[in-house]
Protein backbone atom coordinates (compact mmCIF):
# COMPACT_ATOMS: atom_id res chain seq x y z
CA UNK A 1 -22.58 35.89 36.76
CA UNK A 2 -23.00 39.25 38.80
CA UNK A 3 -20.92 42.14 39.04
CA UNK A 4 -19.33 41.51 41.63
CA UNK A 5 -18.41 37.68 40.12
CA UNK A 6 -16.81 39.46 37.35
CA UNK A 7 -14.45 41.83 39.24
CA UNK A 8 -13.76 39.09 41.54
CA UNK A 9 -11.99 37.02 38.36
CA UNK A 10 -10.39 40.36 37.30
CA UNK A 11 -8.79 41.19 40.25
CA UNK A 12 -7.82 37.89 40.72
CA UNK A 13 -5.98 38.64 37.38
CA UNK A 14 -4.39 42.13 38.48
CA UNK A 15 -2.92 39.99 41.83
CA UNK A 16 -1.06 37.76 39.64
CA UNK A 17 0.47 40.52 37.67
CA UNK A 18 0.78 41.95 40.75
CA UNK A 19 2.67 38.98 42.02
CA UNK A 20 5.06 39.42 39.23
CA UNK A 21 6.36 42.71 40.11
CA UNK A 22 5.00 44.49 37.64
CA UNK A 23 3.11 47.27 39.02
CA UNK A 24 2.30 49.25 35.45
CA UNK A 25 -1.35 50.91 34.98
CA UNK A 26 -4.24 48.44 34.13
CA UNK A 27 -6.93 50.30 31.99
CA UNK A 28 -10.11 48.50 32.13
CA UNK A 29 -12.13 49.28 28.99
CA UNK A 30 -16.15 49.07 28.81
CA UNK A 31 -16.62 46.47 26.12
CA UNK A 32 -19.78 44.48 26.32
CA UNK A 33 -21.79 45.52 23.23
CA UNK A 34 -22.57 42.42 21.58
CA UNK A 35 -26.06 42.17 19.77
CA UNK A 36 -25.25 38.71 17.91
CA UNK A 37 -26.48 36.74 21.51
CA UNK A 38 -29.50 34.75 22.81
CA UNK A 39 -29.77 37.74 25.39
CA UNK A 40 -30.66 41.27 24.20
CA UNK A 41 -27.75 43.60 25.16
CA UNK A 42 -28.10 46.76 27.60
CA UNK A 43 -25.53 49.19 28.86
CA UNK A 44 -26.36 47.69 32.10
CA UNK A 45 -25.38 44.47 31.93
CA UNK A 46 -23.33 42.59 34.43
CA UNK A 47 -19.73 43.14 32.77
CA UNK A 48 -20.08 46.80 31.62
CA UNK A 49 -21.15 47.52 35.13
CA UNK A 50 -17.91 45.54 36.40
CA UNK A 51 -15.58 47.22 33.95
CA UNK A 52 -17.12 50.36 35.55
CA UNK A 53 -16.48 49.28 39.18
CA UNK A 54 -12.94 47.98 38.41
CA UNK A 55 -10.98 51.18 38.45
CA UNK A 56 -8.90 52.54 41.44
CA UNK A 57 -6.37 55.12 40.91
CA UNK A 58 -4.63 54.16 44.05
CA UNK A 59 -4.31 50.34 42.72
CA UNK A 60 -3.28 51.97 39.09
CA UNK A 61 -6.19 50.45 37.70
CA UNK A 62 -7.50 52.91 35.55
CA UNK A 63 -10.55 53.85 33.09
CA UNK A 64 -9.60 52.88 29.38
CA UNK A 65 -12.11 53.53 26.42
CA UNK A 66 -16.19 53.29 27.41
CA UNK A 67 -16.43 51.44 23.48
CA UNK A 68 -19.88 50.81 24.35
CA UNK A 69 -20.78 54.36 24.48
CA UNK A 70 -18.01 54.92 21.50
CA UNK A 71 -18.14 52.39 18.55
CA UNK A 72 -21.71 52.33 17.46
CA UNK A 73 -23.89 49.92 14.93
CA UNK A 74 -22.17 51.64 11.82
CA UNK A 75 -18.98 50.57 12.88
CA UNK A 76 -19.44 47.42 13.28
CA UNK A 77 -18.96 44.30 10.92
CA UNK A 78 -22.05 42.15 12.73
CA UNK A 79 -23.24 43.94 15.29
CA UNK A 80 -20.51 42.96 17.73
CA UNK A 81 -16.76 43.10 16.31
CA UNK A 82 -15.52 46.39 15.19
CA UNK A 83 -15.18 47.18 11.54
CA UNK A 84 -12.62 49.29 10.52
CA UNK A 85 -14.36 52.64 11.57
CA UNK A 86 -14.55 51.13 14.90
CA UNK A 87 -11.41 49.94 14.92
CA UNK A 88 -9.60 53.79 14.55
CA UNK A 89 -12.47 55.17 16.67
CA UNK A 90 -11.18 53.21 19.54
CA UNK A 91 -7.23 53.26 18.68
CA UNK A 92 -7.82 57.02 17.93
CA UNK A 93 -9.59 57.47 21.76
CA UNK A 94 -7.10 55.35 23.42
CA UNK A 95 -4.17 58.24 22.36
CA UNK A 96 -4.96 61.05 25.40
CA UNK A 97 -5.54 57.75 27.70
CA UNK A 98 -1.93 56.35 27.24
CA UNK A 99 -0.68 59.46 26.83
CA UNK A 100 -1.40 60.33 30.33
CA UNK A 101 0.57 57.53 31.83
């Protein structure tokens, strides 16, 4: 899928929520690190670069955590799901985000 595929399915997501009323802020985090695949990861892929497109202040879709940037190897049980380290890193970076709102 392209970028564009993948922020087609997630705004299609935000306009049911949307539908519902409920008009709190989405943060979209970048979460695609995954080295455990057939396909070698790259910060470029398709769905980081989506989950960068996505925000829009004026839609209260915001920017959440970049974990790709944030949670590296070391924290990391197999390369892809956080470990514990990774785990506070990213509840720990999420604090000034939420706070905000």
């Amino acid at each position: 899928m392209t970028r564009d595929q993948y922020a087609e399915k997630f705004m299609s997501l935000v306009k049911s929520i949307r539908a519902e009323r409920v008009d709190a802020p989405i943060d979209v985090s970048i979460a695609s690190r995954c080295e455990v695949t057939d396909v070698a990861w790259t910060a470029s892929d398709p769905i980081a670069d989506a989950q960068r497109f996505l925000p829009n202040a004026e839609a209260h879709i915001l920017r959440g955590v970049d974990t790709d940037a944030l949670v590296g190897p070391s924290d990391r049980v197999d390369d892809c799901d956080f470990g514990a380290s990774g785990q506070e890193k990213f509840a720990n970076a999420w604090v000034p985000i939420l706070a905000s709102h």
